[in-house]
PDB file of N, CA and C in Angstrom:
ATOM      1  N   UNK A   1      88.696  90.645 104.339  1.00  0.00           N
ATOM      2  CA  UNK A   1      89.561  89.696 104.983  1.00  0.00           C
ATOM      3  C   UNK A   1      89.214  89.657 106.467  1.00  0.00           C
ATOM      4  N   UNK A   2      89.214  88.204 107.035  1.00  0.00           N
ATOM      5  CA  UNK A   2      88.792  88.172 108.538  1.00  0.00           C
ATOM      6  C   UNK A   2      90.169  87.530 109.456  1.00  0.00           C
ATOM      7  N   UNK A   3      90.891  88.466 109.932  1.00  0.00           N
ATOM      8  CA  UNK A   3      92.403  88.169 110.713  1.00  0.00           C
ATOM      9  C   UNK A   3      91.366  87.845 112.381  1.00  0.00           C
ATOM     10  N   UNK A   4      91.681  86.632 113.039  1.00  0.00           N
ATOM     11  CA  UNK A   4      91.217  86.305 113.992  1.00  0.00           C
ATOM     12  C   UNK A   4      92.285  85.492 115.057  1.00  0.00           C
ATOM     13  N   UNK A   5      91.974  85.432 116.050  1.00  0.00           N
ATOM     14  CA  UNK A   5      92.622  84.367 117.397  1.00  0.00           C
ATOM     15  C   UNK A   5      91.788  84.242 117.973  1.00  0.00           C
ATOM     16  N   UNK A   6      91.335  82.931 118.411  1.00  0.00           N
ATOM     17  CA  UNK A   6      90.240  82.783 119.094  1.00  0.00           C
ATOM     18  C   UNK A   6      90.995  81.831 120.495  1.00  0.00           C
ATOM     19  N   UNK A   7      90.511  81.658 121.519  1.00  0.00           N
ATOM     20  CA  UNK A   7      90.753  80.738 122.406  1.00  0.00           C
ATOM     21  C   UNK A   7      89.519  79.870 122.748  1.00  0.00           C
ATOM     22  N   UNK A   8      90.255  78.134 123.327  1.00  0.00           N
ATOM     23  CA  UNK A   8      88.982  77.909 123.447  1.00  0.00           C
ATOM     24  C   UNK A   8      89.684  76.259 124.286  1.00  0.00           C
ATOM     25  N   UNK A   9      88.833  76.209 125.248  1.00  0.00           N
ATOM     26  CA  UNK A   9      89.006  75.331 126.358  1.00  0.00           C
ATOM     27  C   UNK A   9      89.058  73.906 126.111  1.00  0.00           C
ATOM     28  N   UNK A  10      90.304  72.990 126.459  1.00  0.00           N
ATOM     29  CA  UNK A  10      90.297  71.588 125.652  1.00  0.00           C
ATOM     30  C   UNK A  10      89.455  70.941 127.499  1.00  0.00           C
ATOM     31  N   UNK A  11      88.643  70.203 126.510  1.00  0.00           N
ATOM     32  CA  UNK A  11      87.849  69.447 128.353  1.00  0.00           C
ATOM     33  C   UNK A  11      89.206  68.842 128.846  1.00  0.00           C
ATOM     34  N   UNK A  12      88.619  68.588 130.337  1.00  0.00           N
ATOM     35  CA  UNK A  12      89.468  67.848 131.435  1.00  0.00           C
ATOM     36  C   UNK A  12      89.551  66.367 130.929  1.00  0.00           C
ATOM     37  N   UNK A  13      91.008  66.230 131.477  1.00  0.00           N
ATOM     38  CA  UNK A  13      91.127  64.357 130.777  1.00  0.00           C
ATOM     39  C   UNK A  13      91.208  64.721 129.043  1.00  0.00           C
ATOM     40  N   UNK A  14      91.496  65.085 128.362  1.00  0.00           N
ATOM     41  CA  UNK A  14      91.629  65.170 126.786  1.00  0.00           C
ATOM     42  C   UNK A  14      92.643  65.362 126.500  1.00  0.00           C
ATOM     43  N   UNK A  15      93.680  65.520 127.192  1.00  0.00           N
ATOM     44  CA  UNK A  15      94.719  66.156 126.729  1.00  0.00           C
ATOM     45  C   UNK A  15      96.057  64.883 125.331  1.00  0.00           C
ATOM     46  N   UNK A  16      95.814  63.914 125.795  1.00  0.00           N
ATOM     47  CA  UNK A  16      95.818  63.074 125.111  1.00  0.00           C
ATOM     48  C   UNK A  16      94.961  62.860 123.513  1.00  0.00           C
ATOM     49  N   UNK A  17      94.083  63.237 123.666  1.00  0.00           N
ATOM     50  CA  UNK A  17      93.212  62.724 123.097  1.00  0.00           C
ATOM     51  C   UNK A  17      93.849  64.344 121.790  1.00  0.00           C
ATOM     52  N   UNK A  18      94.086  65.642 122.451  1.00  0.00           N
ATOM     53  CA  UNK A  18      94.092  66.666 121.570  1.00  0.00           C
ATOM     54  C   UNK A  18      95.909  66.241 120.993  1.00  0.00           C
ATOM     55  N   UNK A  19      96.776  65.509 121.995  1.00  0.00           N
ATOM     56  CA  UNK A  19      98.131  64.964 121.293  1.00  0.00           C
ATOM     57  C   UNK A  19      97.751  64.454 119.901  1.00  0.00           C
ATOM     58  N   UNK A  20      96.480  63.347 119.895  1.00  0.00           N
ATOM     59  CA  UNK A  20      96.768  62.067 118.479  1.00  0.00           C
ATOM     60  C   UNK A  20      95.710  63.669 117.759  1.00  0.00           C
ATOM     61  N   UNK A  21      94.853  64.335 117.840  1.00  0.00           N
ATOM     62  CA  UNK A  21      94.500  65.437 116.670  1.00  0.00           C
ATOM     63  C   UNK A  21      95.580  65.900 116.275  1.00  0.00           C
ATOM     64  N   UNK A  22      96.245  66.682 117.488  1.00  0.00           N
ATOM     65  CA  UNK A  22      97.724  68.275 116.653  1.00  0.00           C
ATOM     66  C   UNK A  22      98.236  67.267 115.508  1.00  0.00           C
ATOM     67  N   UNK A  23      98.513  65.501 115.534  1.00  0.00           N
ATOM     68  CA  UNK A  23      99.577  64.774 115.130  1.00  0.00           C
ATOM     69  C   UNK A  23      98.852  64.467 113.962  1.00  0.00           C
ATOM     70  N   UNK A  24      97.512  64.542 113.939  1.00  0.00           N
ATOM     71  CA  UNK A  24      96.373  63.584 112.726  1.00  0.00           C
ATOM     72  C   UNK A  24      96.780  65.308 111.661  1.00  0.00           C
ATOM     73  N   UNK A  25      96.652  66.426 112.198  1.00  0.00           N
ATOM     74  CA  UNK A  25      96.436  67.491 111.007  1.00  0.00           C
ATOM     75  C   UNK A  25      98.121  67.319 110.526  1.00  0.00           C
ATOM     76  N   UNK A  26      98.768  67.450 111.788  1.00  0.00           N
ATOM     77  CA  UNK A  26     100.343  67.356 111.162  1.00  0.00           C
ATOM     78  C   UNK A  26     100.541  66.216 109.992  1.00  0.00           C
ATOM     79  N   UNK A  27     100.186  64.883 110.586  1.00  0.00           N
ATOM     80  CA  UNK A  27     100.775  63.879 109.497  1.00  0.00           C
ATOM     81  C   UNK A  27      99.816  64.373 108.195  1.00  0.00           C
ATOM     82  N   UNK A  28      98.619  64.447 107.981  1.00  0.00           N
ATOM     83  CA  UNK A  28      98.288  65.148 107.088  1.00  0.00           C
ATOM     84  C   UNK A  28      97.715  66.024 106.567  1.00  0.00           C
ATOM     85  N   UNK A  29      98.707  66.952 106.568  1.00  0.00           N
ATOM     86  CA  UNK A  29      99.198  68.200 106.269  1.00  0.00           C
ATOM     87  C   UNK A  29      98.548  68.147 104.737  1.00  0.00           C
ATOM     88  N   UNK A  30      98.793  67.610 103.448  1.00  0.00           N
ATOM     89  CA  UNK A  30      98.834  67.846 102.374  1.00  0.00           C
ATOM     90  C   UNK A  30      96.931  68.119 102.055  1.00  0.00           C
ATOM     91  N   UNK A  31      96.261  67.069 102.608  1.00  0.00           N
ATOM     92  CA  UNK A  31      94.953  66.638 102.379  1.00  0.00           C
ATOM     93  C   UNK A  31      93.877  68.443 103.249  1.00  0.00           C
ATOM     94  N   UNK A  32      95.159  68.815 104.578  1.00  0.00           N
ATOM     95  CA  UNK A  32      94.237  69.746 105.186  1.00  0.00           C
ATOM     96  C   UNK A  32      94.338  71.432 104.204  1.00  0.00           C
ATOM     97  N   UNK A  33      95.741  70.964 103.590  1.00  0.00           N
ATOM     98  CA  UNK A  33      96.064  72.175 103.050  1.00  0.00           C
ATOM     99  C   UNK A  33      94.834  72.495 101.695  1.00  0.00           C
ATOM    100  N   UNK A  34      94.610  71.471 101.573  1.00  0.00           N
ATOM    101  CA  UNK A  34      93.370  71.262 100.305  1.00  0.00           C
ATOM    102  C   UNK A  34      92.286  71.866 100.299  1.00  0.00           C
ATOM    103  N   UNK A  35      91.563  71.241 101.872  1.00  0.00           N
ATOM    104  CA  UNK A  35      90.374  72.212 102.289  1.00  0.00           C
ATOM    105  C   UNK A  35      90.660  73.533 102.701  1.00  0.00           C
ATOM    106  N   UNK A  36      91.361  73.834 103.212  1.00  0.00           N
ATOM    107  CA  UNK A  36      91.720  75.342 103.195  1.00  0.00           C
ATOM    108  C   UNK A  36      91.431  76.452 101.649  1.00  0.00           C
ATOM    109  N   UNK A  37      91.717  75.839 100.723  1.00  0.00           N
ATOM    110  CA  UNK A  37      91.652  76.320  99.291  1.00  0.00           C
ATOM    111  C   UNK A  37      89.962  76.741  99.723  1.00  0.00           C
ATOM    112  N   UNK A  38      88.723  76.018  99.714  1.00  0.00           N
ATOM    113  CA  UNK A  38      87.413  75.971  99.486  1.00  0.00           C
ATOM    114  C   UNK A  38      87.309  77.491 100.985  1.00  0.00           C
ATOM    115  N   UNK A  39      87.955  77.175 101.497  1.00  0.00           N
ATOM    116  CA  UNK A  39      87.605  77.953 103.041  1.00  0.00           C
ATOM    117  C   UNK A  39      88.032  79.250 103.042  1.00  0.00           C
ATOM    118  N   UNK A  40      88.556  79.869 101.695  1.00  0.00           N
ATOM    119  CA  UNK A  40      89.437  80.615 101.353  1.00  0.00           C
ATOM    120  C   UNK A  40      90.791  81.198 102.518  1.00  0.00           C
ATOM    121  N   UNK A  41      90.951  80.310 103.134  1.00  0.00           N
ATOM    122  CA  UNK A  41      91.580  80.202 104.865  1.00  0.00           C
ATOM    123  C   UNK A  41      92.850  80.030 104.285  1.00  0.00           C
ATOM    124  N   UNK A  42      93.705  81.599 104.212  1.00  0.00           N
ATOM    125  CA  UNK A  42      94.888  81.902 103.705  1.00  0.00           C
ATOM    126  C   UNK A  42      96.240  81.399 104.456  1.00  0.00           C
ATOM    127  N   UNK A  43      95.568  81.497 106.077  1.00  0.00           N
ATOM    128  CA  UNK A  43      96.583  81.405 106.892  1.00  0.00           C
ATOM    129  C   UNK A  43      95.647  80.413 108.469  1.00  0.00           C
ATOM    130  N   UNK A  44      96.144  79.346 108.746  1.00  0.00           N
ATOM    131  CA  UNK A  44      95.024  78.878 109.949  1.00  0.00           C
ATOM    132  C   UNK A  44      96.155  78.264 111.240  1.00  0.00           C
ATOM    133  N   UNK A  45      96.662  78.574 112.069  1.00  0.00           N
ATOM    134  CA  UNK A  45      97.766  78.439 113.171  1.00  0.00           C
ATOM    135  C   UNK A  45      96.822  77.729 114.237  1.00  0.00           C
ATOM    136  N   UNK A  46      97.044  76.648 114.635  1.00  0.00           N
ATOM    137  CA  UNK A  46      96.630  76.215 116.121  1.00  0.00           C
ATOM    138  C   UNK A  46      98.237  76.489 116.993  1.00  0.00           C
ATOM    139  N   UNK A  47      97.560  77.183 118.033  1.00  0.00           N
ATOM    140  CA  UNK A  47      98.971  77.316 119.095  1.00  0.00           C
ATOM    141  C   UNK A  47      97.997  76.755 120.791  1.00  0.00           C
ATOM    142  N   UNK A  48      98.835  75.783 121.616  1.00  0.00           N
ATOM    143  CA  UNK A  48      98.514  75.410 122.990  1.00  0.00           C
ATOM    144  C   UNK A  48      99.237  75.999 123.982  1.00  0.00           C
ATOM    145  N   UNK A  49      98.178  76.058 125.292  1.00  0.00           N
ATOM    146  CA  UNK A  49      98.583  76.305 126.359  1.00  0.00           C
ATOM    147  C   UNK A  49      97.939  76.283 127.013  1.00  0.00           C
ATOM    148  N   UNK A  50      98.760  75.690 128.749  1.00  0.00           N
ATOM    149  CA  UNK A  50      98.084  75.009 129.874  1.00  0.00           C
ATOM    150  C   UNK A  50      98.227  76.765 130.988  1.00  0.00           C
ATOM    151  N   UNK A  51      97.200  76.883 131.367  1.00  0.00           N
ATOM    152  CA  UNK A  51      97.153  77.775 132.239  1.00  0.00           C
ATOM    153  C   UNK A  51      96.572  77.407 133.816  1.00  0.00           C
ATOM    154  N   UNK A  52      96.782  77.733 134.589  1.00  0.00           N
ATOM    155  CA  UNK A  52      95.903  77.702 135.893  1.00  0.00           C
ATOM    156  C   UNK A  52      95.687  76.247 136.078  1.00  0.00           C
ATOM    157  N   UNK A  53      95.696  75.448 135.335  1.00  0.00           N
ATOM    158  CA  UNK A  53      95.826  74.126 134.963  1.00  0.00           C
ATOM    159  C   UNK A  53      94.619  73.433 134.239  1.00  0.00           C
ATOM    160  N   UNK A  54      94.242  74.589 133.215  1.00  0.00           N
ATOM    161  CA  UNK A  54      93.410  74.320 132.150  1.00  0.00           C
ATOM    162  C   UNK A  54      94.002  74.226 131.193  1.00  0.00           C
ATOM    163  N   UNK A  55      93.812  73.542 130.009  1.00  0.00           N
ATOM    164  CA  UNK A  55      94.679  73.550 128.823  1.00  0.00           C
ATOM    165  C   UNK A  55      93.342  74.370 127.619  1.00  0.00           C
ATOM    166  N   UNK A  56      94.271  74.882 126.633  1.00  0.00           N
ATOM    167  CA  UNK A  56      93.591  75.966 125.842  1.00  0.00           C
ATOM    168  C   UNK A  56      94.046  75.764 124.722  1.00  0.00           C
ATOM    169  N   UNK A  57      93.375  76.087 123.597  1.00  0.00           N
ATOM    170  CA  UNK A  57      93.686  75.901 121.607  1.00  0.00           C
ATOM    171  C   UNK A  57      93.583  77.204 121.301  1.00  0.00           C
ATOM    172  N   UNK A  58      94.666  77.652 121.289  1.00  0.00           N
ATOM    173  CA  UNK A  58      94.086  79.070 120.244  1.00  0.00           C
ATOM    174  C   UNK A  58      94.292  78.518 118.429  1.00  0.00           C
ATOM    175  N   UNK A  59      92.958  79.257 118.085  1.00  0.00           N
ATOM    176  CA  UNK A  59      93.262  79.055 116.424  1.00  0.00           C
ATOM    177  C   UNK A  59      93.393  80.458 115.823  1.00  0.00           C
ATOM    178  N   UNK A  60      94.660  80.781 115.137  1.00  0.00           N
ATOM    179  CA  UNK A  60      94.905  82.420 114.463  1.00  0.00           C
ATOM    180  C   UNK A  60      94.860  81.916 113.507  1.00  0.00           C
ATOM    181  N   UNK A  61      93.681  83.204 112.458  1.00  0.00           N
ATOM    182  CA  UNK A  61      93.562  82.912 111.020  1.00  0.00           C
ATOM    183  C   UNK A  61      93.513  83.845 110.347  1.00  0.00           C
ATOM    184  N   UNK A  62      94.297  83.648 109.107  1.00  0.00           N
ATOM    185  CA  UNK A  62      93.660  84.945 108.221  1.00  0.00           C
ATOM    186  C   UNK A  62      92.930  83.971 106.974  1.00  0.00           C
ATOM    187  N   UNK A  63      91.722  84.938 107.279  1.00  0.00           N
ATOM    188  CA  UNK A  63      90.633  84.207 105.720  1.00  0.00           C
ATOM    189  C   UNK A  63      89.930  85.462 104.929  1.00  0.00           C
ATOM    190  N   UNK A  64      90.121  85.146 103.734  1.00  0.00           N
ATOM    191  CA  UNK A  64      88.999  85.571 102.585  1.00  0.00           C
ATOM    192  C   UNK A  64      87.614  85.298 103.172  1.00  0.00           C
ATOM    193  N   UNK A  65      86.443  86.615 102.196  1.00  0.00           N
ATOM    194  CA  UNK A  65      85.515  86.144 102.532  1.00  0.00           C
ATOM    195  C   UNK A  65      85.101  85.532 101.426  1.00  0.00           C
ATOM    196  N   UNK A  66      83.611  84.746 101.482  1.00  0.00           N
ATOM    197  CA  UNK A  66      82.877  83.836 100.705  1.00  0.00           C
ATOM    198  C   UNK A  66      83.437  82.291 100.790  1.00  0.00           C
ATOM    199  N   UNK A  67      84.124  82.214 101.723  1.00  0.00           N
ATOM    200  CA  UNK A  67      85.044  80.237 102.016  1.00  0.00           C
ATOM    201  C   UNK A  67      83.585  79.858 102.409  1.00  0.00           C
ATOM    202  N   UNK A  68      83.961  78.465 101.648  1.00  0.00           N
ATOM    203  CA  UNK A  68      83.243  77.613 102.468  1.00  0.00           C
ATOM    204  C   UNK A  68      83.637  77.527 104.062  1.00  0.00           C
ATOM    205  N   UNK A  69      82.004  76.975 104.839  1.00  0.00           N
ATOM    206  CA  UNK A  69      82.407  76.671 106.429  1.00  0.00           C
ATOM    207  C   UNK A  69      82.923  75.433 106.327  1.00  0.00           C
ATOM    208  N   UNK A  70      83.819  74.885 107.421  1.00  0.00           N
ATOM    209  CA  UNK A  70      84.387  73.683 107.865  1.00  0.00           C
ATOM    210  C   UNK A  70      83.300  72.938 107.887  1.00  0.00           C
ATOM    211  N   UNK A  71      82.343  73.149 108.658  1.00  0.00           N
ATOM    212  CA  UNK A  71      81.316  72.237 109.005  1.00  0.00           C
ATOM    213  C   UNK A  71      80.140  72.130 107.923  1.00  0.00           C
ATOM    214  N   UNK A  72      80.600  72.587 106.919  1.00  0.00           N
ATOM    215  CA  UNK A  72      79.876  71.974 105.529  1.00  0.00           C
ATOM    216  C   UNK A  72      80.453  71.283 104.109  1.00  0.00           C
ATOM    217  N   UNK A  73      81.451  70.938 104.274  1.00  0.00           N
ATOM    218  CA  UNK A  73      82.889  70.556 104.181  1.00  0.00           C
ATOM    219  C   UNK A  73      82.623  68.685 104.172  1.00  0.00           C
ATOM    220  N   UNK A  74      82.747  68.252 102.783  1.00  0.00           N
ATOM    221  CA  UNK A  74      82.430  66.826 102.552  1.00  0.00           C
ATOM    222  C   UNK A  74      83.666  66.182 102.466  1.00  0.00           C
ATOM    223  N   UNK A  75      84.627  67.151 102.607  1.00  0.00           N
ATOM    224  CA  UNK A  75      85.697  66.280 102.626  1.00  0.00           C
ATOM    225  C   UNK A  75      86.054  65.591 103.931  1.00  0.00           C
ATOM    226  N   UNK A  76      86.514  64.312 103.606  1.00  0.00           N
ATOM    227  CA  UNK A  76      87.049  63.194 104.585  1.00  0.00           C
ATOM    228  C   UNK A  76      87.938  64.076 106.449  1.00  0.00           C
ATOM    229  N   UNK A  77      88.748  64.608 105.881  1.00  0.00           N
ATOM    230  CA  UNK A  77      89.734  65.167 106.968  1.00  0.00           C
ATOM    231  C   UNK A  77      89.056  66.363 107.578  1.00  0.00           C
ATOM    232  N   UNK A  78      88.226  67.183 106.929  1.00  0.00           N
ATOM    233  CA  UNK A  78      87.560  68.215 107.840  1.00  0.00           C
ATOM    234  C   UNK A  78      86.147  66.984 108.773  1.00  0.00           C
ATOM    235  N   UNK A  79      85.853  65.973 108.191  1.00  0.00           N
ATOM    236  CA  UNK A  79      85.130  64.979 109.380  1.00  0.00           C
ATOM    237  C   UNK A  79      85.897  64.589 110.145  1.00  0.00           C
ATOM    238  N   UNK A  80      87.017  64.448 110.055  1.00  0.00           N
ATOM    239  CA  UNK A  80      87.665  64.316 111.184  1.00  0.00           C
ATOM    240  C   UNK A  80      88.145  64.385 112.046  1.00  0.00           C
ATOM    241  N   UNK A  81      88.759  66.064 111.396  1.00  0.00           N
ATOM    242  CA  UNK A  81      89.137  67.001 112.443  1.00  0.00           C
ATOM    243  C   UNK A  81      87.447  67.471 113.345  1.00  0.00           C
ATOM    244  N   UNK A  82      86.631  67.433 112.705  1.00  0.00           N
ATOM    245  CA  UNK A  82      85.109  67.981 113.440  1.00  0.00           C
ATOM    246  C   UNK A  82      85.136  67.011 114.825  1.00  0.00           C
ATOM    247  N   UNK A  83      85.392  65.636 114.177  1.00  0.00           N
ATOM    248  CA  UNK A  83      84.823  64.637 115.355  1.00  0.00           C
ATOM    249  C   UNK A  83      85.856  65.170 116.663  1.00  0.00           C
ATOM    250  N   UNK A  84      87.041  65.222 116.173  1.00  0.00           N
ATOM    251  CA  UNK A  84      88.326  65.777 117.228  1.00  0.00           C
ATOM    252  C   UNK A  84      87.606  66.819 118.298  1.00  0.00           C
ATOM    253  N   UNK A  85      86.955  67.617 117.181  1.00  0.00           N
ATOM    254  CA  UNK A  85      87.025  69.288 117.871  1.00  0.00           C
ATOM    255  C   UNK A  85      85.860  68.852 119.008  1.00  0.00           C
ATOM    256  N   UNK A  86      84.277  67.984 118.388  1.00  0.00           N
ATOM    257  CA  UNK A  86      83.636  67.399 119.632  1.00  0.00           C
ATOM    258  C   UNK A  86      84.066  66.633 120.554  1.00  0.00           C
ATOM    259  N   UNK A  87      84.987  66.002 120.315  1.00  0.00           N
ATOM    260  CA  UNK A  87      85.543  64.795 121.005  1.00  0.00           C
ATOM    261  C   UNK A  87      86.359  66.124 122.171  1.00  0.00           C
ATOM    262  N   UNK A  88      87.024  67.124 122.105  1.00  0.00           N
ATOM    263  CA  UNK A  88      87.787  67.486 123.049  1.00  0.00           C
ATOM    264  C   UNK A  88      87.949  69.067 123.622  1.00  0.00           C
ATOM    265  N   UNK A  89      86.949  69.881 122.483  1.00  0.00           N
ATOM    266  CA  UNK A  89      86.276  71.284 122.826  1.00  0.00           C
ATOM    267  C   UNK A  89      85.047  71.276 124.090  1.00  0.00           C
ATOM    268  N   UNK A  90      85.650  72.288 124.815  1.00  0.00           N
ATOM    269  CA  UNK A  90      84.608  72.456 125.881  1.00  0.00           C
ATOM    270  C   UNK A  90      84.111  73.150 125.423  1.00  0.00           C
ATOM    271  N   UNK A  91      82.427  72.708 125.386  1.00  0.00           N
ATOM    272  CA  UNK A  91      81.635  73.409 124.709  1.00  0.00           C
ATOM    273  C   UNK A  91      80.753  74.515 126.243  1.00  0.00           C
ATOM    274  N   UNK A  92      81.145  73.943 127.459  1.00  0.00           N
ATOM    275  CA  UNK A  92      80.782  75.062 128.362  1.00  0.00           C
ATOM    276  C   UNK A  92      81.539  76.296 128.568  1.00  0.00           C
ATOM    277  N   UNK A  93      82.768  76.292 127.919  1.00  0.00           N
ATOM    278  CA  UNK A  93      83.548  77.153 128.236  1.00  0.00           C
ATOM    279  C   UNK A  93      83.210  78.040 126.928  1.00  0.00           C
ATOM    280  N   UNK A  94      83.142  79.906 127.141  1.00  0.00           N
ATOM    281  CA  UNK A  94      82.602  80.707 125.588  1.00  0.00           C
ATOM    282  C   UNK A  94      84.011  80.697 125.233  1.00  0.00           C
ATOM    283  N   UNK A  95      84.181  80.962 123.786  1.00  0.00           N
ATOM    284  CA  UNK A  95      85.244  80.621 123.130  1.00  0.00           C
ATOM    285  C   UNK A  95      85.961  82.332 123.523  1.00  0.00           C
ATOM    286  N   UNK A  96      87.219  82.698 123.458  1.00  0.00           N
ATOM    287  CA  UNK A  96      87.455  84.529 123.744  1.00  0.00           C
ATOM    288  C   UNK A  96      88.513  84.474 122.443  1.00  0.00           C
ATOM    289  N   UNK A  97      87.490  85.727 121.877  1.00  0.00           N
ATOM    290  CA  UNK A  97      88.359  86.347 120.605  1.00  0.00           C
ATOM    291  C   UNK A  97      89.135  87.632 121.183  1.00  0.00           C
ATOM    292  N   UNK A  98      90.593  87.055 120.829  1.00  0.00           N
ATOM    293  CA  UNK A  98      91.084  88.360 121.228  1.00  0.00           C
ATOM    294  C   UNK A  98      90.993  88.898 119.980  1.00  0.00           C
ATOM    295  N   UNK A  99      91.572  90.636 121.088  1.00  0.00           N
ATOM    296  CA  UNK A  99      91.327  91.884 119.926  1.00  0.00           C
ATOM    297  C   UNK A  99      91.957  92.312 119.000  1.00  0.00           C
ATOM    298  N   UNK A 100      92.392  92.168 117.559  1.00  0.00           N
ATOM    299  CA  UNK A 100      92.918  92.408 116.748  1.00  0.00           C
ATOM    300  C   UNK A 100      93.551  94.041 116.832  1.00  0.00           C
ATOM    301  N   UNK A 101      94.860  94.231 116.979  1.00  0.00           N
ATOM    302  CA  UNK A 101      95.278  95.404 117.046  1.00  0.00           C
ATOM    303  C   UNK A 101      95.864  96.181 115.938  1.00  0.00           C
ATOM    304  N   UNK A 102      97.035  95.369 115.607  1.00  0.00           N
ATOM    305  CA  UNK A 102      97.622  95.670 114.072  1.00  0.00           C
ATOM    306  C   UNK A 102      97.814  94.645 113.172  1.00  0.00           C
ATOM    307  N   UNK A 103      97.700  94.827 111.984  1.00  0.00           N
ATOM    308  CA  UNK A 103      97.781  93.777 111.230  1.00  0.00           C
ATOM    309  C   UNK A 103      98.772  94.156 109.974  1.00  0.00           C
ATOM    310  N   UNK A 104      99.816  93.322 110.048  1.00  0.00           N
ATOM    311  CA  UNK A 104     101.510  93.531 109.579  1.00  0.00           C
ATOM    312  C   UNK A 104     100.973  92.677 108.168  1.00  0.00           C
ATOM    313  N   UNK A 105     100.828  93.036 107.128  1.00  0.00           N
ATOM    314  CA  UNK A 105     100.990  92.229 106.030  1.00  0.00           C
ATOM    315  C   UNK A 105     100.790  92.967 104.922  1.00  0.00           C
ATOM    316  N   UNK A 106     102.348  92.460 104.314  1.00  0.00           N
ATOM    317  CA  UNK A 106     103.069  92.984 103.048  1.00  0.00           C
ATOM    318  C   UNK A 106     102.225  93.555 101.765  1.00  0.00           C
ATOM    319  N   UNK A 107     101.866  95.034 101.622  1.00  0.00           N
ATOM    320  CA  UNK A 107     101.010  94.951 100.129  1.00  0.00           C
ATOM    321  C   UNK A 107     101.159  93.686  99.040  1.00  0.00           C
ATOM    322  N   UNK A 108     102.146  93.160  98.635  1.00  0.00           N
ATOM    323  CA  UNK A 108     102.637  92.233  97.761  1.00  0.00           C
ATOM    324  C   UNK A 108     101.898  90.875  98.398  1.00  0.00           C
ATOM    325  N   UNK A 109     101.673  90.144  99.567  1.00  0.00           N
ATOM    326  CA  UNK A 109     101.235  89.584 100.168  1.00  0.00           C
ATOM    327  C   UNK A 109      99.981  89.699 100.421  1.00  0.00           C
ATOM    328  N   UNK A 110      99.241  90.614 100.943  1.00  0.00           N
ATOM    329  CA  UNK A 110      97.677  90.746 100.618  1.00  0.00           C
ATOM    330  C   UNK A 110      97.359  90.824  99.101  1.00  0.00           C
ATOM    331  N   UNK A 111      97.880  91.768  98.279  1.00  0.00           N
ATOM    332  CA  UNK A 111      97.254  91.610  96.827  1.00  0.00           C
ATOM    333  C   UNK A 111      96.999  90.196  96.155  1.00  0.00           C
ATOM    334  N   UNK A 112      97.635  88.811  96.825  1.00  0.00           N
ATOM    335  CA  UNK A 112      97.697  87.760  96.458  1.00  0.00           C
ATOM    336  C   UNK A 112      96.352  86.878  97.117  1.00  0.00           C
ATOM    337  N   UNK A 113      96.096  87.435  98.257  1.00  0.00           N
ATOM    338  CA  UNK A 113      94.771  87.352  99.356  1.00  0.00           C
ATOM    339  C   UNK A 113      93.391  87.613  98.705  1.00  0.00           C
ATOM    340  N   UNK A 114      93.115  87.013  97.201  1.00  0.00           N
ATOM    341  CA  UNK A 114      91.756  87.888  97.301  1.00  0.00           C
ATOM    342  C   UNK A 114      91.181  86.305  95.961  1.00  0.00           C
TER     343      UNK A 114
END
């Protein structure tokens, strides 16, 4: 199992642009929950925040291994979310994984994880 948080820099001027994404995965929700199945991506959280007056995406995940990658992924909504992530990821900025310290999850709840 790979428990992760990653951070990662939305470019200047996008901030808009990352409003109509958070709203494109929200409204559909049902279609993203789908690809997740192939990604074996048990658990996938986007959380925001503006710092220093940069704005930032963290994505926390818990995944199985052997998932398919996103970016090999023929389904419709992972192209879309991709175009998003080019359209508004700073790709100059390195992405920072924070450090996984403890990881709280229920025997009954992981045994279902595999």
């Amino acid at each position: 199992m790979n428990i992760e948080c990653t951070r990662f820099r939305v470019k200047q001027g996008k901030t808009e642009r990352v409003n109509e994404w958070l709203a494109f995965l929200n409204e559909h929700l049902d279609d993203v929950l789908v690809t997740l199945e192939g990604e074996k991506m048990f658990v996938e959280t986007i959380f925001r925040e503006v710092l220093n007056g940069d704005e930032f995406l963290y994505w926390y995940s818990v995944q199985g291994t052997g998932g398919v990658e996103v970016e090999a992924s023929e389904h419709w909504i992972d192209k879309k979310h991709l175009e998003y992530w080019d359209e508004c990821i700073d790709k100059t900025y390195r992405p920072v994984d924070l450090k996984t310290e403890v990881v709280m999850i229920p025997n009954k709840v992981k045994a279902s994880m595999k």
